[in-house]
C-alpha atoms as a PDB file:
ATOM      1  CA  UNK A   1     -16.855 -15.621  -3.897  1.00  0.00           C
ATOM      2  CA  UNK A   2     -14.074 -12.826  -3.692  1.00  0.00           C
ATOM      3  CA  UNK A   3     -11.048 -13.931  -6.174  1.00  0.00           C
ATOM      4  CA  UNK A   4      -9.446 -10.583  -5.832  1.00  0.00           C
ATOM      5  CA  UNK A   5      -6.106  -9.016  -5.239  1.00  0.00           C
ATOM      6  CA  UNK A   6      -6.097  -5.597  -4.246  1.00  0.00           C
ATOM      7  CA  UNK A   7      -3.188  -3.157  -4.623  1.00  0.00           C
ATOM      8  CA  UNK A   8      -3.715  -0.642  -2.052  1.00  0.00           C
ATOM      9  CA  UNK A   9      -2.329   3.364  -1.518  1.00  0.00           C
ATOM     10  CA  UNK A  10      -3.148   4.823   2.004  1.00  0.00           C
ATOM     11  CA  UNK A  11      -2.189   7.966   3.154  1.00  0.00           C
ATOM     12  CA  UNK A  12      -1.679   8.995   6.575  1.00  0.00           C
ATOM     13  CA  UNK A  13      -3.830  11.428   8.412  1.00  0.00           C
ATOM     14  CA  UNK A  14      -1.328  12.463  10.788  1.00  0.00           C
ATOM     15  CA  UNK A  15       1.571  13.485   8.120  1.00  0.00           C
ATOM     16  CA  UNK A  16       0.024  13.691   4.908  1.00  0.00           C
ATOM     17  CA  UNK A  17       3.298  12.910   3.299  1.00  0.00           C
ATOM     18  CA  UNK A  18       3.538   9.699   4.252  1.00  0.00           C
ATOM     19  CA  UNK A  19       1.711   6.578   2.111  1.00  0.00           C
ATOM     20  CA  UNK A  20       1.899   2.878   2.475  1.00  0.00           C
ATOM     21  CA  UNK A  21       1.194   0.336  -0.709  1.00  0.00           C
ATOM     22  CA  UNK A  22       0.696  -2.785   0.204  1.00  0.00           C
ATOM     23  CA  UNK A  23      -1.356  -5.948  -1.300  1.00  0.00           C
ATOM     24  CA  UNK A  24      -4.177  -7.751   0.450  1.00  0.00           C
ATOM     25  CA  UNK A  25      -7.646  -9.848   0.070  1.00  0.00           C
ATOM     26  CA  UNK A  26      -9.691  -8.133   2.319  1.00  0.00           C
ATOM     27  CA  UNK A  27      -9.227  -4.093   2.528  1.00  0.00           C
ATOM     28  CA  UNK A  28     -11.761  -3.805   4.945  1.00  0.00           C
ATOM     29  CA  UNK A  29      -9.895  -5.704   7.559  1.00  0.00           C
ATOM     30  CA  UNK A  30      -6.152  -4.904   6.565  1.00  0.00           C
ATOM     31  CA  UNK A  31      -6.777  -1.175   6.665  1.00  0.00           C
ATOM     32  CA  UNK A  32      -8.418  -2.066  10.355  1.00  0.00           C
ATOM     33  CA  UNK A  33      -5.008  -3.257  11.001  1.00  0.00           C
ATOM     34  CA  UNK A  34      -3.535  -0.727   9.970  1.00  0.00           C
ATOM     35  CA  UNK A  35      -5.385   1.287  12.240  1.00  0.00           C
ATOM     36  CA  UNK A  36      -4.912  -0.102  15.520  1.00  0.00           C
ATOM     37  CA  UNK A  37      -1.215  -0.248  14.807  1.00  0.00           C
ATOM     38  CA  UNK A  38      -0.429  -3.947  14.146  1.00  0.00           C
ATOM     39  CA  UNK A  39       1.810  -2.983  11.396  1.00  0.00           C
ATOM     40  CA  UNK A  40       5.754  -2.959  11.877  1.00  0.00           C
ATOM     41  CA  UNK A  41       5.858   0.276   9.430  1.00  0.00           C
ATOM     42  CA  UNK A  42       2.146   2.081  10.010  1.00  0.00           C
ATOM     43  CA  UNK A  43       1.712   2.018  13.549  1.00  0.00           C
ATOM     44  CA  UNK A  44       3.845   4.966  13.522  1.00  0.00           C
ATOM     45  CA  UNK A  45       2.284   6.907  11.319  1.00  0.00           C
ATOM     46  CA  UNK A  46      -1.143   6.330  12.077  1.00  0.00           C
ATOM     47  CA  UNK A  47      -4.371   6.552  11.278  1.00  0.00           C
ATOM     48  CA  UNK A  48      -4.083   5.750   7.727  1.00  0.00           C
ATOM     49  CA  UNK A  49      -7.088   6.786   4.748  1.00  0.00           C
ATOM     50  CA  UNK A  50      -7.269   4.205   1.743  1.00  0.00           C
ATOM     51  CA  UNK A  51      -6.622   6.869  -1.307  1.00  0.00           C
ATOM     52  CA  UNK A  52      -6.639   4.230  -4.498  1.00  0.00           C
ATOM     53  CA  UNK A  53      -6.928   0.790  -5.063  1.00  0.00           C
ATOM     54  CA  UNK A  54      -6.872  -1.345  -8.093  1.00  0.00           C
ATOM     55  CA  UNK A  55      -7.951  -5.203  -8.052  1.00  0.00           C
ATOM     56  CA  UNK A  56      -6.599  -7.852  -9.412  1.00  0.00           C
ATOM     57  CA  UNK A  57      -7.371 -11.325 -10.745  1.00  0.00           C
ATOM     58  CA  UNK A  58      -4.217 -12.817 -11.010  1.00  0.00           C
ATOM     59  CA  UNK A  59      -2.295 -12.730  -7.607  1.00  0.00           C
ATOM     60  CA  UNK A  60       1.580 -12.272  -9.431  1.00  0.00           C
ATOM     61  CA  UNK A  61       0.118  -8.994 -11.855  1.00  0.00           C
ATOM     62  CA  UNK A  62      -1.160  -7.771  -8.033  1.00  0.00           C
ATOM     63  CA  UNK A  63       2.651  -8.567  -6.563  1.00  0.00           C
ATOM     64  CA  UNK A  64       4.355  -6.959  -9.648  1.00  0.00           C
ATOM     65  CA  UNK A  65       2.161  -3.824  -9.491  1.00  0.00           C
ATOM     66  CA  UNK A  66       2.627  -3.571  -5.663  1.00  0.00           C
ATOM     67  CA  UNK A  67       6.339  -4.031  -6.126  1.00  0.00           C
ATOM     68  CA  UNK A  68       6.146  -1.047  -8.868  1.00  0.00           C
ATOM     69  CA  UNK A  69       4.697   1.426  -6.556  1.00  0.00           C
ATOM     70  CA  UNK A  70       7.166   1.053  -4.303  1.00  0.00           C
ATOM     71  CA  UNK A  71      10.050   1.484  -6.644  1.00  0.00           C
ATOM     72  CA  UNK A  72      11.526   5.097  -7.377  1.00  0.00           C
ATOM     73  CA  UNK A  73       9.615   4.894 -11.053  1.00  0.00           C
ATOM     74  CA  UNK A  74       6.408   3.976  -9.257  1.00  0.00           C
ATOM     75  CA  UNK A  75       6.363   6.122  -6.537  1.00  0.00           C
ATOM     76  CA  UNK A  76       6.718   9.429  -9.009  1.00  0.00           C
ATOM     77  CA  UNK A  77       3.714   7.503 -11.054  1.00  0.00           C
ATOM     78  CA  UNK A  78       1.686   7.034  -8.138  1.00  0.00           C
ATOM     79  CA  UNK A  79       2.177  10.947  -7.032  1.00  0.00           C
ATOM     80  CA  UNK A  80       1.358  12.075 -10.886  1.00  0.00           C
ATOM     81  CA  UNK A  81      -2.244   9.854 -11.119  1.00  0.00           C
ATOM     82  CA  UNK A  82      -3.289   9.169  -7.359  1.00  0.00           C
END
């Protein structure tokens, strides 16, 4: 049984400068979504590569990270370590 939370960082193949960080259960199939452009924000910069995930245990340390990344403090952590 899969209890994790994943924190996810993907980066688009199309325009390199572009990333998404977003927070799911199953990578394999949200990044699949991603793909085929069922996302309001990633369908228009797709396709999208998964660059760094981190897992989880507890599902609110996996919402506060996520949340993190995508603040201005997070975003210049994320482009020093990922």
């Amino acid at each position: 049984m899969n209890n994790f939370f994943y924190v996810y960082m993907l980066q688009s193949i199309t325009n390199e400068k572009k990333y998404y960080v977003g927070l799911t259960t199953d990578l394999r199939v949200r990044l699949q979504q991603h793909n085929s452009g069922k996302g309001k924000y990633s369908r228009l910069y797709n396709p999208w590569k998964l660059i760094t995930v981190v897992a989880f245990d507890s599902k609110i340390k996996a919402m506060r990270f996520e949340k993190y990344l995508k603040s201005h403090s997070g975003r210049a952590f994320a482009k020093k370590h990922f």
